[in-house]
PDB file of N, CA and C in Angstrom:
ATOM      1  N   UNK A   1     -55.029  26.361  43.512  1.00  0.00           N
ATOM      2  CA  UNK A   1     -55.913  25.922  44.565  1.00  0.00           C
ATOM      3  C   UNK A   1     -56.907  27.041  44.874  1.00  0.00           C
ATOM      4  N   UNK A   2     -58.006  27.163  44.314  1.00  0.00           N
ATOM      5  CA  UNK A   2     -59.341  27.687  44.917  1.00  0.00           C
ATOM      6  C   UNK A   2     -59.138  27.953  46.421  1.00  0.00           C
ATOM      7  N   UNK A   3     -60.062  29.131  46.958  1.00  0.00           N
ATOM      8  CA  UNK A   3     -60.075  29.570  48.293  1.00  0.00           C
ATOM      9  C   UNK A   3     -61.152  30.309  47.953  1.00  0.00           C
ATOM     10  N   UNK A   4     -62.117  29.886  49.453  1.00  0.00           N
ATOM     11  CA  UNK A   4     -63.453  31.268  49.777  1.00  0.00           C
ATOM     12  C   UNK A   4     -62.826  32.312  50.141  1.00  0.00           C
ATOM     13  N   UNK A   5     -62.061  32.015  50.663  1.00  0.00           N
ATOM     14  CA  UNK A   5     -61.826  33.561  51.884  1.00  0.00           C
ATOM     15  C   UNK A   5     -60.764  34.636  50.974  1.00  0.00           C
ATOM     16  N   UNK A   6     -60.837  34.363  50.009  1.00  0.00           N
ATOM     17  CA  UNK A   6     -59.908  35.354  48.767  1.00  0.00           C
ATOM     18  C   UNK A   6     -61.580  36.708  48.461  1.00  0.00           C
ATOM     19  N   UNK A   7     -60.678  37.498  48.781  1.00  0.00           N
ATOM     20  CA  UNK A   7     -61.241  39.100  48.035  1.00  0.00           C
ATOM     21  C   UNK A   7     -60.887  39.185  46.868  1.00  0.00           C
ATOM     22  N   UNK A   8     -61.352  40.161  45.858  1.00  0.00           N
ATOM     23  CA  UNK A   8     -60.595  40.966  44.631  1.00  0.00           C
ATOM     24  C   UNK A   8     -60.369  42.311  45.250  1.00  0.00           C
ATOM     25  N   UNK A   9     -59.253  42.718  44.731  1.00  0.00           N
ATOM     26  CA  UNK A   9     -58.512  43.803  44.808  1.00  0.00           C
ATOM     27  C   UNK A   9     -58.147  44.859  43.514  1.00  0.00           C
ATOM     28  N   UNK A  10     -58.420  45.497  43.078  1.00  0.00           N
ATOM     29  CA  UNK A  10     -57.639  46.277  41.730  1.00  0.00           C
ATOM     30  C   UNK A  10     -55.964  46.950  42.407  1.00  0.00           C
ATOM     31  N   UNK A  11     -55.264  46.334  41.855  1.00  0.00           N
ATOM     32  CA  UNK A  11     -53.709  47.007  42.228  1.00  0.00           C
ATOM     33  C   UNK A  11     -53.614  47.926  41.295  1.00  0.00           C
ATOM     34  N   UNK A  12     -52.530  49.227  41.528  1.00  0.00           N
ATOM     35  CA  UNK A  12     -52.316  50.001  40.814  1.00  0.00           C
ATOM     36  C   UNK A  12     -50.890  50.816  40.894  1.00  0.00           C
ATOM     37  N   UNK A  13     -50.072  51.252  39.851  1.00  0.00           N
ATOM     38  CA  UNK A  13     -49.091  51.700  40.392  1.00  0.00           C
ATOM     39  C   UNK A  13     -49.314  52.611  39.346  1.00  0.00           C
ATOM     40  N   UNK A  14     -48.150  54.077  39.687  1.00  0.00           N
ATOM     41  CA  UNK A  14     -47.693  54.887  38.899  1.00  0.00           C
ATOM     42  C   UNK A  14     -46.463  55.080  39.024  1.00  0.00           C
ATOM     43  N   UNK A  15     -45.350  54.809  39.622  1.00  0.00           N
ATOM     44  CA  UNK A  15     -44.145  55.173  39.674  1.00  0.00           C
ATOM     45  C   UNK A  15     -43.098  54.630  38.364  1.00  0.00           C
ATOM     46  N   UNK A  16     -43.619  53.371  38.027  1.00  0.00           N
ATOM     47  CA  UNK A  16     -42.916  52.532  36.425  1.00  0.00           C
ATOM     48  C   UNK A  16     -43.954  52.513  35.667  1.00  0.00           C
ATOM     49  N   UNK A  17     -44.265  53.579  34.841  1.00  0.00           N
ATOM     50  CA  UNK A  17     -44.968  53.785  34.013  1.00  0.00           C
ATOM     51  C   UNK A  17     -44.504  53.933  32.831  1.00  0.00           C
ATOM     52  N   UNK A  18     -43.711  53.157  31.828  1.00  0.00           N
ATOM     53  CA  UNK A  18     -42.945  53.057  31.172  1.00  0.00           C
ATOM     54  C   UNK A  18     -43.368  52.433  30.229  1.00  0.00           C
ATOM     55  N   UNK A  19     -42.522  51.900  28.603  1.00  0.00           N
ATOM     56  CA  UNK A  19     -43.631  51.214  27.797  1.00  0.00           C
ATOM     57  C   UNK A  19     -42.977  49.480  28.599  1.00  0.00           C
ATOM     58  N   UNK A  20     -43.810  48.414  28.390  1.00  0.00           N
ATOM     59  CA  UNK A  20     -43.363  47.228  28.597  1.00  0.00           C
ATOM     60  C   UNK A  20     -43.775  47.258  30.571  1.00  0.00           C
ATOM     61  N   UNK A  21     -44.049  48.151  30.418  1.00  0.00           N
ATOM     62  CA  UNK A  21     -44.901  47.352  32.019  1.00  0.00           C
ATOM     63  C   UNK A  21     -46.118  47.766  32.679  1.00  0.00           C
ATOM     64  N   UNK A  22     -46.666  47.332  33.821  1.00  0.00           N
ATOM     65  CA  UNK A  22     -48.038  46.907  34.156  1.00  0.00           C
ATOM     66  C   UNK A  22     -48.306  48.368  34.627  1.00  0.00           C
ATOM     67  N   UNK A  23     -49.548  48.463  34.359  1.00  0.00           N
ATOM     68  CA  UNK A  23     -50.471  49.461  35.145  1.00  0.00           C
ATOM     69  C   UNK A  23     -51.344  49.745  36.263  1.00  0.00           C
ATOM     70  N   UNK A  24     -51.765  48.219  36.068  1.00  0.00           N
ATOM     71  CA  UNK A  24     -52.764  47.716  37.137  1.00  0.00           C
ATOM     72  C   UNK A  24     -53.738  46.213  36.916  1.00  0.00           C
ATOM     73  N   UNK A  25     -53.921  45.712  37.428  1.00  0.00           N
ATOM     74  CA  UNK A  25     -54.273  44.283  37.646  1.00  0.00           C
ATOM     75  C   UNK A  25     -55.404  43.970  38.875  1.00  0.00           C
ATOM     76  N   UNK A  26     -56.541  43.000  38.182  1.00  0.00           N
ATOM     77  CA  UNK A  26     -57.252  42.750  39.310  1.00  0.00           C
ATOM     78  C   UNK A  26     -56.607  41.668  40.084  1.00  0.00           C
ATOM     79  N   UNK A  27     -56.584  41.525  41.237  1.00  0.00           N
ATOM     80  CA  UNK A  27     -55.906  40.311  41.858  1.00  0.00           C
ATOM     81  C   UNK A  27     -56.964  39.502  43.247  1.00  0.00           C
ATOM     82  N   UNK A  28     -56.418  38.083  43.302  1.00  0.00           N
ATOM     83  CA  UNK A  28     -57.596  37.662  44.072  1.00  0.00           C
ATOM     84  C   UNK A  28     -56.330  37.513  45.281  1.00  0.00           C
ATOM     85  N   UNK A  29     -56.796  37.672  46.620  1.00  0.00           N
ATOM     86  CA  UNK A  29     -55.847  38.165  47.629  1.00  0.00           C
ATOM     87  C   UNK A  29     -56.539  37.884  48.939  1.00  0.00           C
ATOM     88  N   UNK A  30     -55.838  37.271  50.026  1.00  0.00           N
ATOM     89  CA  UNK A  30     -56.155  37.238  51.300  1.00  0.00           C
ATOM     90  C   UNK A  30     -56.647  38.808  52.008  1.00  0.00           C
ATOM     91  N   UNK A  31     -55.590  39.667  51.713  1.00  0.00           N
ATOM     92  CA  UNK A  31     -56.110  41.011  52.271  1.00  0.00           C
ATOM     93  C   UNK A  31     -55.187  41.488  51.398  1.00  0.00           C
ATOM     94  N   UNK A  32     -55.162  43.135  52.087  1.00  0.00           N
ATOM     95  CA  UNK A  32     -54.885  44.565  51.216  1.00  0.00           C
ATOM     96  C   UNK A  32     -53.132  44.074  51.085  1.00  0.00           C
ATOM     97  N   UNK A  33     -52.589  43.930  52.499  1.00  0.00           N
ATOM     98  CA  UNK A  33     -51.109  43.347  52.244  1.00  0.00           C
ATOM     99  C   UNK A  33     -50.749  42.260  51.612  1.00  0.00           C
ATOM    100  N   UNK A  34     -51.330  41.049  51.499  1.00  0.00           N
ATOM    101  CA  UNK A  34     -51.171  39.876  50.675  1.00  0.00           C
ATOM    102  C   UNK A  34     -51.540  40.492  48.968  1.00  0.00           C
ATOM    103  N   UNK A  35     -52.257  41.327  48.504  1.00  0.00           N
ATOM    104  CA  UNK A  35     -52.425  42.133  47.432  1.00  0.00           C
ATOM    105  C   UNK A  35     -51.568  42.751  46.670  1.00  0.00           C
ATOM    106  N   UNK A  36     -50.790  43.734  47.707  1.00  0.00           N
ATOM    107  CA  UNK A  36     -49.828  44.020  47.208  1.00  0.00           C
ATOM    108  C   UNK A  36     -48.106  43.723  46.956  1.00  0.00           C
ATOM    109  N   UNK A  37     -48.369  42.451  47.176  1.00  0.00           N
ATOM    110  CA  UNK A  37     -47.281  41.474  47.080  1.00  0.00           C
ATOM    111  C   UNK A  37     -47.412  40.406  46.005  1.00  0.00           C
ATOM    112  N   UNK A  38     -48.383  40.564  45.127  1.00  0.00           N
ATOM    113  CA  UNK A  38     -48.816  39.764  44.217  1.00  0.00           C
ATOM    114  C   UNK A  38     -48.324  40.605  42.852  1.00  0.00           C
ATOM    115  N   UNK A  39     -47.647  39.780  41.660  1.00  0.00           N
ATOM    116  CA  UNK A  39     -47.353  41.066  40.674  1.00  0.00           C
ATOM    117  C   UNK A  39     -47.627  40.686  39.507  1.00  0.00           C
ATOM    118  N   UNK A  40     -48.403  41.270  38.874  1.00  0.00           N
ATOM    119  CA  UNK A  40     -48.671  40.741  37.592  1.00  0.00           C
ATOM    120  C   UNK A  40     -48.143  40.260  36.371  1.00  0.00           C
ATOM    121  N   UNK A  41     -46.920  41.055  36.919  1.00  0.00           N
ATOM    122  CA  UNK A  41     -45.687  40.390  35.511  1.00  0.00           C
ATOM    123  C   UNK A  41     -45.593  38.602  36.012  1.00  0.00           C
ATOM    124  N   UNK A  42     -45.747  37.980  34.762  1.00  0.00           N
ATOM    125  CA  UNK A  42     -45.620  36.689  34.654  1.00  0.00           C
ATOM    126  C   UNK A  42     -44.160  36.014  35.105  1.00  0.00           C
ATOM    127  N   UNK A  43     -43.085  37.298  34.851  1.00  0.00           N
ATOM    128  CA  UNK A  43     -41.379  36.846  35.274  1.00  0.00           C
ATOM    129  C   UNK A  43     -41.257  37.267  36.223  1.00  0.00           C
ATOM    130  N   UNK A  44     -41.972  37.273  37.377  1.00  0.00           N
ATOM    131  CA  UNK A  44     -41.371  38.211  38.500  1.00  0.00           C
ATOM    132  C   UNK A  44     -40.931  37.564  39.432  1.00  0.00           C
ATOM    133  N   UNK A  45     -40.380  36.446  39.004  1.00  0.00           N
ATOM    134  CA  UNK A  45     -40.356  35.291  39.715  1.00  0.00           C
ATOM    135  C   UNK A  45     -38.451  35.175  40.182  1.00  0.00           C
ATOM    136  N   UNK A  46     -37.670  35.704  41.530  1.00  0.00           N
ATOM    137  CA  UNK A  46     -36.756  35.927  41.252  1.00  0.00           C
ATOM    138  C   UNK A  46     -35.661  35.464  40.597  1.00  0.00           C
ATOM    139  N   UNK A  47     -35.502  34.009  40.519  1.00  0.00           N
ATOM    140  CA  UNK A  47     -34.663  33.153  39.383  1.00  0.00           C
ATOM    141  C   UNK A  47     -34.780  33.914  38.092  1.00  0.00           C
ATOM    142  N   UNK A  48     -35.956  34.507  37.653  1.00  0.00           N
ATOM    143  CA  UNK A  48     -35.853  34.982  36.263  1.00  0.00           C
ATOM    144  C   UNK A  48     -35.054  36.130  36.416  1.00  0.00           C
ATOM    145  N   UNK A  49     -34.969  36.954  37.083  1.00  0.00           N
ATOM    146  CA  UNK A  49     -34.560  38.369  37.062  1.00  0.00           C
ATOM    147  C   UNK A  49     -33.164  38.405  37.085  1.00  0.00           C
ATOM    148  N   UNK A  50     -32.800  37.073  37.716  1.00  0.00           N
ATOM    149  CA  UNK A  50     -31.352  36.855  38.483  1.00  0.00           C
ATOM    150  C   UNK A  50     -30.031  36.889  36.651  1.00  0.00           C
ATOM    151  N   UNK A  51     -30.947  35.562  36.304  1.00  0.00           N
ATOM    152  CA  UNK A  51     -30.556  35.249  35.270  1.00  0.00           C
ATOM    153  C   UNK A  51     -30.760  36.056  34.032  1.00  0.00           C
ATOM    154  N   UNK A  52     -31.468  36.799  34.052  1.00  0.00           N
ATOM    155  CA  UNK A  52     -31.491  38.308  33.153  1.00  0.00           C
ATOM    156  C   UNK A  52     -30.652  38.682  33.420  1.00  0.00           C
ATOM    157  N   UNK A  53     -30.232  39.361  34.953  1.00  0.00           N
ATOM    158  CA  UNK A  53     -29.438  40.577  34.922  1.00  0.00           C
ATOM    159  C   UNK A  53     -30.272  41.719  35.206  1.00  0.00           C
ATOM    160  N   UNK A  54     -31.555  41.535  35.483  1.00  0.00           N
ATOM    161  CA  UNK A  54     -32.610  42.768  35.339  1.00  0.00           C
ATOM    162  C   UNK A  54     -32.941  43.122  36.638  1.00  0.00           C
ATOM    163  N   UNK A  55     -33.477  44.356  36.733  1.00  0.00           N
ATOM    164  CA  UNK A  55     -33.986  45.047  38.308  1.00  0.00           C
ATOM    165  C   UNK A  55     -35.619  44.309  38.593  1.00  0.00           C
ATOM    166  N   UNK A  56     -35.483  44.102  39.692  1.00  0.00           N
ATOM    167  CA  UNK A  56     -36.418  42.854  40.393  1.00  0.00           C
ATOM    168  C   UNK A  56     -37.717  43.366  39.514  1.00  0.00           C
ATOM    169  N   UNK A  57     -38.275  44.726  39.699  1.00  0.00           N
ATOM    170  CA  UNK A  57     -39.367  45.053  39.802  1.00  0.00           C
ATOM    171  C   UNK A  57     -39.817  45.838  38.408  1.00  0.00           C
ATOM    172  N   UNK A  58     -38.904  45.122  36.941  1.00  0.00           N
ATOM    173  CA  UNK A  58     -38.885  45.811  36.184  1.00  0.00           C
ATOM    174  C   UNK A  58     -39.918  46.143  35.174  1.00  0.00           C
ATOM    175  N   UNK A  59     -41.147  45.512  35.270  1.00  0.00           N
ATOM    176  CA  UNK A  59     -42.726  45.483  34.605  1.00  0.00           C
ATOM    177  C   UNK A  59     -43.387  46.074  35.700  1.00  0.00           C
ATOM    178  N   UNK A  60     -43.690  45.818  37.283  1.00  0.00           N
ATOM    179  CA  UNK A  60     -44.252  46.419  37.468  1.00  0.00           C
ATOM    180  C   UNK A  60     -43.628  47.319  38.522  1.00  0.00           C
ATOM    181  N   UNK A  61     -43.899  47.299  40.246  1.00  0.00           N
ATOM    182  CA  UNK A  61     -43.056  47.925  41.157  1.00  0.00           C
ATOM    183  C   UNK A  61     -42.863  47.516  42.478  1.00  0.00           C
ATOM    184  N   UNK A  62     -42.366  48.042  43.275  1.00  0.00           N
ATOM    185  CA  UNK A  62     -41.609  47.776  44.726  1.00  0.00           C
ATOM    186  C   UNK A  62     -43.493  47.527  45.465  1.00  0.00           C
ATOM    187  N   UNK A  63     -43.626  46.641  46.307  1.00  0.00           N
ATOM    188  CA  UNK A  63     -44.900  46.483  47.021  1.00  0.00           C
ATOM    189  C   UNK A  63     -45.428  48.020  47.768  1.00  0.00           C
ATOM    190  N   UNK A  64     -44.293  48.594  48.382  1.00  0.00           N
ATOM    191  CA  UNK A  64     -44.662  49.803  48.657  1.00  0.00           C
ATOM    192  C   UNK A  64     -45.278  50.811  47.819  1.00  0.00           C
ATOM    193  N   UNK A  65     -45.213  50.919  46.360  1.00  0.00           N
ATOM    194  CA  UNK A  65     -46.169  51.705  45.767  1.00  0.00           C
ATOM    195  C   UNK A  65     -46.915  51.382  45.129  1.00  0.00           C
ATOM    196  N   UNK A  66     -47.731  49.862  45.212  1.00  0.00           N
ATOM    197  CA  UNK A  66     -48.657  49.778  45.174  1.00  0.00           C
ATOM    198  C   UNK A  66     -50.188  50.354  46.207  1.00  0.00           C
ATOM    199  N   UNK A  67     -50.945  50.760  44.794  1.00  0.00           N
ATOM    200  CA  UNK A  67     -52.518  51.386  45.488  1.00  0.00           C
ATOM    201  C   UNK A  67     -53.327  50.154  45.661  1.00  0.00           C
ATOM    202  N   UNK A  68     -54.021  49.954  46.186  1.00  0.00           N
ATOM    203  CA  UNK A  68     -54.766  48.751  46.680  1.00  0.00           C
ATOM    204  C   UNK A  68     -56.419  49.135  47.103  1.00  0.00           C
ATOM    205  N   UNK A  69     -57.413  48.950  46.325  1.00  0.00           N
ATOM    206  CA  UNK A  69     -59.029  48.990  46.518  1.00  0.00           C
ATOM    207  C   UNK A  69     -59.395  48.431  46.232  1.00  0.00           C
ATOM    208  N   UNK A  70     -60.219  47.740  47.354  1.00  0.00           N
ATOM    209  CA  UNK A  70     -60.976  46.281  47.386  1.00  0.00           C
ATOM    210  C   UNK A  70     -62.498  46.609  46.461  1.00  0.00           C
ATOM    211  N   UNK A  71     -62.317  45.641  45.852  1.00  0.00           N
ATOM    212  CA  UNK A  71     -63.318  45.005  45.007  1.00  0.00           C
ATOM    213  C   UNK A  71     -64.463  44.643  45.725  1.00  0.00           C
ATOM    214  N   UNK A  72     -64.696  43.625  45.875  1.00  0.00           N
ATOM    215  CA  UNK A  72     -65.514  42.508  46.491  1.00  0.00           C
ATOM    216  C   UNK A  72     -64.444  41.561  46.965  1.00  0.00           C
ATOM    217  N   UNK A  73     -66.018  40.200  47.172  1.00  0.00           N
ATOM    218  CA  UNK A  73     -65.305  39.253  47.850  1.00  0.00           C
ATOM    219  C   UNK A  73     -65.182  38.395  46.243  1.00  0.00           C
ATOM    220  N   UNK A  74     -63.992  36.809  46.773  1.00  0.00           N
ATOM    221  CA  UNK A  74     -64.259  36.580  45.149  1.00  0.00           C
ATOM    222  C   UNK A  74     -65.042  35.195  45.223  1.00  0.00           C
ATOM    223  N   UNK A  75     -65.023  34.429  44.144  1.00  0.00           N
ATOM    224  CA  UNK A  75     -66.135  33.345  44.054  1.00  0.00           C
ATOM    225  C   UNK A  75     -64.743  32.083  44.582  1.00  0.00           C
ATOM    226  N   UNK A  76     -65.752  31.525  45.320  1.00  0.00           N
ATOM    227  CA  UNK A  76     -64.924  29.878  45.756  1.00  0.00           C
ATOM    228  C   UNK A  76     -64.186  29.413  44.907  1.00  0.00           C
ATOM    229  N   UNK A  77     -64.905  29.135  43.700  1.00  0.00           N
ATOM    230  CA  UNK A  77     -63.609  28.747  43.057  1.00  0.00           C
ATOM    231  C   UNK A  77     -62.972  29.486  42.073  1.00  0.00           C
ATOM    232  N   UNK A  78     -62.159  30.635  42.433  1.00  0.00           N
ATOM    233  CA  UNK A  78     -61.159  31.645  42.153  1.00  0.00           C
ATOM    234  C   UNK A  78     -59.955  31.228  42.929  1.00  0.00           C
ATOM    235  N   UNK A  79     -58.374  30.832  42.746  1.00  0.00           N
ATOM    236  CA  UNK A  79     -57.522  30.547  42.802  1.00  0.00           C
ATOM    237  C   UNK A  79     -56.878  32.158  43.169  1.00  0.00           C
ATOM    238  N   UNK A  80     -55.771  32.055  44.335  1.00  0.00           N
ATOM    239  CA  UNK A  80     -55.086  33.959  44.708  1.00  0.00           C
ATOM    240  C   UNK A  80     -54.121  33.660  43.426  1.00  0.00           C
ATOM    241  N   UNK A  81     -54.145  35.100  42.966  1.00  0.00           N
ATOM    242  CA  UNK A  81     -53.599  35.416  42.281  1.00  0.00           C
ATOM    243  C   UNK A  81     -54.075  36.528  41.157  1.00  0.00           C
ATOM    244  N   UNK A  82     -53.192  36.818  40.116  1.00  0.00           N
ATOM    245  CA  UNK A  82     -53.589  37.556  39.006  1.00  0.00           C
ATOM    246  C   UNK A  82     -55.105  36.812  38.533  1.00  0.00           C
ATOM    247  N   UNK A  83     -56.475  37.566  38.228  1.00  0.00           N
ATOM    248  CA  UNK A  83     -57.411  37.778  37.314  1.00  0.00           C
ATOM    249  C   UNK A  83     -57.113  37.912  36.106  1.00  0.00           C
ATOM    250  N   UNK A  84     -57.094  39.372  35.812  1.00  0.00           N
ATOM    251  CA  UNK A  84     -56.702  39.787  34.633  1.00  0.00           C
ATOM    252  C   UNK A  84     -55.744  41.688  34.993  1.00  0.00           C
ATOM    253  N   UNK A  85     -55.045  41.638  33.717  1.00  0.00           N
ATOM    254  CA  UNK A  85     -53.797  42.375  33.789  1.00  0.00           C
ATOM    255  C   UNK A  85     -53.901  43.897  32.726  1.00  0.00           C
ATOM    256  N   UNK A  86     -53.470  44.738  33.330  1.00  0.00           N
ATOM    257  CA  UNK A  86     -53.107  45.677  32.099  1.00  0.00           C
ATOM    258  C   UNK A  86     -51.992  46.513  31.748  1.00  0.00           C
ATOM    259  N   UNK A  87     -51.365  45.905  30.895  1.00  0.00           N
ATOM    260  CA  UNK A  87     -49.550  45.820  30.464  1.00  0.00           C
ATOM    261  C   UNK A  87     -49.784  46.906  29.235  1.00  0.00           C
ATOM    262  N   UNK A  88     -48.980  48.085  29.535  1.00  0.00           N
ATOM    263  CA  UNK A  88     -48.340  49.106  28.001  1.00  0.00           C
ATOM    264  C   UNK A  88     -47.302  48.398  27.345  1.00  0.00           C
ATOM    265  N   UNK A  89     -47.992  47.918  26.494  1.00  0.00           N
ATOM    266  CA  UNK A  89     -47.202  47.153  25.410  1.00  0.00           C
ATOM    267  C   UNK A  89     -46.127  48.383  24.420  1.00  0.00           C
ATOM    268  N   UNK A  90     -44.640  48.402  24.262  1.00  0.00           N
ATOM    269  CA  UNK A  90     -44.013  49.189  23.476  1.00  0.00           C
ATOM    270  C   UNK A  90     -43.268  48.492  22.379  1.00  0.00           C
TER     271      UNK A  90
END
């Protein structure tokens, strides 16, 4: 679902900097906190993690260490969520 009132954001982490997970991602976001609650890993969805066996936040990280700098605003019809992503592939 499209929304005007969505910003872009560039997220960024360094604390799981590992091979197989995210670096940073543009994201379309209500604000700086709705931003960093958005995660670019495609499984981060908790049913998946459950049923792995895996640590919640294992591509990218905990909302708290995400960096968050606003972009702009985004276009009407931009849907919140991941833009585009950048994953260390190992």
């Amino acid at each position: 679902m499209a929304n005007s009132d969505l910003s872009l954001y560039l997220i960024s982490q360094n604390v799981n900097n590992d091979w197989d997970t995210y670096d940073s991602a543009v994201v379309a976001a209500r604000d700086e906190d709705d931003a960093k609650h958005i995660s670019p890993d495609p499984y981060a969805d908790d049913d998946w993690y459950e049923r792995e066996g895996r640590s919640k936040f294992l591509g990218w990280c905990h909302p708290e260490d995400v960096k968050v700098e606003y972009i702009g605003e985004a276009s009407p019809d931009i849907a919140r969520g991941v833009v585009c992503a950048s994953f260390n592939a190992g």
